[in-house]
Protein backbone atom coordinates (compact mmCIF):
# COMPACT_ATOMS: atom_id res chain seq x y z
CA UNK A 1 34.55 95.82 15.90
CA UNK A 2 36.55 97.24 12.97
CA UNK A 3 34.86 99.42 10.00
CA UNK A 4 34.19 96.21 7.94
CA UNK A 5 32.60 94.59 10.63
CA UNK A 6 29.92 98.05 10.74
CA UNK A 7 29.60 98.07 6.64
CA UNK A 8 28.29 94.31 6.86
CA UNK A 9 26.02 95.44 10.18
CA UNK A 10 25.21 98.01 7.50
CA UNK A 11 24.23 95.38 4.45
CA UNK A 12 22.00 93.15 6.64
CA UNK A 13 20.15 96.11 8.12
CA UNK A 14 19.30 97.13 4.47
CA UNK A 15 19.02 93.46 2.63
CA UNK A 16 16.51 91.74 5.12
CA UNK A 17 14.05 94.41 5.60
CA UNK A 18 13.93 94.96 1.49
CA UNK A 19 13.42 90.70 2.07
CA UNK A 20 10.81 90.77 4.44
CA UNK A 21 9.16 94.00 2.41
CA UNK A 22 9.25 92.21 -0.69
CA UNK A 23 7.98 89.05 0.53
CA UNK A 24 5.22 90.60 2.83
CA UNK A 25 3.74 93.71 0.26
CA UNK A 26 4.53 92.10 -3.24
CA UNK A 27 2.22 89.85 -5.54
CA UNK A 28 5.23 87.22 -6.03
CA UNK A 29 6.21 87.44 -2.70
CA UNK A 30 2.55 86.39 -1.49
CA UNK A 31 2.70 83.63 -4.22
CA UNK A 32 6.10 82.23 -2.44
CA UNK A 33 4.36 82.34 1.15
CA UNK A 34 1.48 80.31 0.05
CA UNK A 35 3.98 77.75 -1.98
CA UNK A 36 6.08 77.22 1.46
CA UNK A 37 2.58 76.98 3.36
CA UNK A 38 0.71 74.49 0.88
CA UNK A 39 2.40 73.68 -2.19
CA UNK A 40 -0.40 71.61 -3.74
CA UNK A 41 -2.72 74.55 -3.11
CA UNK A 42 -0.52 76.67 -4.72
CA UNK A 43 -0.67 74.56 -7.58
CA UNK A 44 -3.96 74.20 -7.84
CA UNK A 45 -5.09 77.70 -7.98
CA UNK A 46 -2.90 78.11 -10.90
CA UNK A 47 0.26 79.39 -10.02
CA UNK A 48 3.12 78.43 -11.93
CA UNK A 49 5.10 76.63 -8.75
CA UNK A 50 8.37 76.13 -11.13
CA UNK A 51 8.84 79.79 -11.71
CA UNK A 52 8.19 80.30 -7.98
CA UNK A 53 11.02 77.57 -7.23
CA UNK A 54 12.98 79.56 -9.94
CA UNK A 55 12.62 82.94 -8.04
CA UNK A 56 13.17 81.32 -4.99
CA UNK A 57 16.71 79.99 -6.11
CA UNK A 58 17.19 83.14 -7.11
CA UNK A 59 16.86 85.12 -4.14
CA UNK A 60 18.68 82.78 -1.81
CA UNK A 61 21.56 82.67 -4.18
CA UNK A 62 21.46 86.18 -4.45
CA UNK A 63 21.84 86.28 -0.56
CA UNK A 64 24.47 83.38 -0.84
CA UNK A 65 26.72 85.60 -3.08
CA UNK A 66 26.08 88.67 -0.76
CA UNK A 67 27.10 86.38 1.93
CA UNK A 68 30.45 85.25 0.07
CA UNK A 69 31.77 88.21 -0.70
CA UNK A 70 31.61 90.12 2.66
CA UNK A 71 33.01 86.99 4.28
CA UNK A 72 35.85 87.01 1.95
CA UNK A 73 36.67 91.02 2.36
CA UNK A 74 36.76 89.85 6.49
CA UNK A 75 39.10 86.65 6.44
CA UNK A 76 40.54 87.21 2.53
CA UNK A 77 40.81 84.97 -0.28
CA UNK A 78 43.56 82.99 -1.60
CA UNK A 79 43.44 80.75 -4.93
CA UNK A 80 45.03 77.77 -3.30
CA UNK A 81 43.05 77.69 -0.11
CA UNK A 82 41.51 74.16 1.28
CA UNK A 83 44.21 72.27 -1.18
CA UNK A 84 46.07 71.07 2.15
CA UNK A 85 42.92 70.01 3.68
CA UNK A 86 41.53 67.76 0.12
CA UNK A 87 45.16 66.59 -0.19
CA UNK A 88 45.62 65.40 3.21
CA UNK A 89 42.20 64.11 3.90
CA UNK A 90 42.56 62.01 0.68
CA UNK A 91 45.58 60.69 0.88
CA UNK A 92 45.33 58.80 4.32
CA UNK A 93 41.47 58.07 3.55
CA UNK A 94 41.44 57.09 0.29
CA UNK A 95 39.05 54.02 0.81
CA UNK A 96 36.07 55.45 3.46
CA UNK A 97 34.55 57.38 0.56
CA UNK A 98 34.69 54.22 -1.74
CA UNK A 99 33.41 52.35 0.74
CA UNK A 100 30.42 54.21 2.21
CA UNK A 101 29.81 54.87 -1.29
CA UNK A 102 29.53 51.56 -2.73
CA UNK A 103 27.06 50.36 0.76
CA UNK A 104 24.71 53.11 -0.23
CA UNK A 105 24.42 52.03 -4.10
CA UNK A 106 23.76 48.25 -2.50
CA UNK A 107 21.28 49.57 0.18
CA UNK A 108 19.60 51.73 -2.59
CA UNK A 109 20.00 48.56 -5.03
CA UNK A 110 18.35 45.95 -2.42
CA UNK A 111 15.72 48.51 -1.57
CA UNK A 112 14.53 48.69 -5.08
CA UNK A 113 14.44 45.03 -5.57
CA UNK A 114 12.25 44.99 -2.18
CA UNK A 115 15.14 42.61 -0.44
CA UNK A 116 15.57 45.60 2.64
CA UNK A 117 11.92 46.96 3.91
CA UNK A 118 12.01 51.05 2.84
């Protein structure tokens, strides 16, 4: 385990208690519990559920970002990485994307017009 492995031990052993704290002891934080439990409760007693969705986007990208950047300090960051990879996956299957593409918009199409059972 090298010293950068320890400093991210480090980050999650600080980040998801704060989480848990702020989730378990705070006003907004009991507000988000009872959204994921029953949202049309939530919405009922008066809680604005699009500024809860709001926060919640927040914090997980907040978490998504943490995530990010300690995985890129362990395995490093290049500007042309995954080029080979969308090159050579589109060059020799050009088609399958156009084609599973263009079955969903007809399945989606005939299931609108009530021709396929939803």
């Amino acid at each position: 385990m090298t010293a950068l492995h320890l400093a991210i031990l480090g980050v999650v052993i600080v980040v998801f208690p704060i989480l848990q704290s702020f989730l378990k002891h705070s006003r907004v934080g009991t507000a988000i519990r009872a959204l994921a439990d029953n949202p049309l409760l939530t919405d009922v007693q008066g809680m604005d559920t699009n500024r809860l969705y709001a926060i919640i986007f927040l914090i997980g990208s907040s978490f998504g970002g943490i995530a990010a950047i300690l995985v890129s300090l362990d395995i490093g960051v290049r500007p042309d990485m995954g080029f080979d990879v969308i090159f050579t996956s589109g060059r020799s299957s050009c088609w399958y994307p156009l084609r599973s593409t263009t079955l969903l918009c007809l399945t989606s199409f005939a299931e609108r017009l009530q021709l396929l059972p939803a």
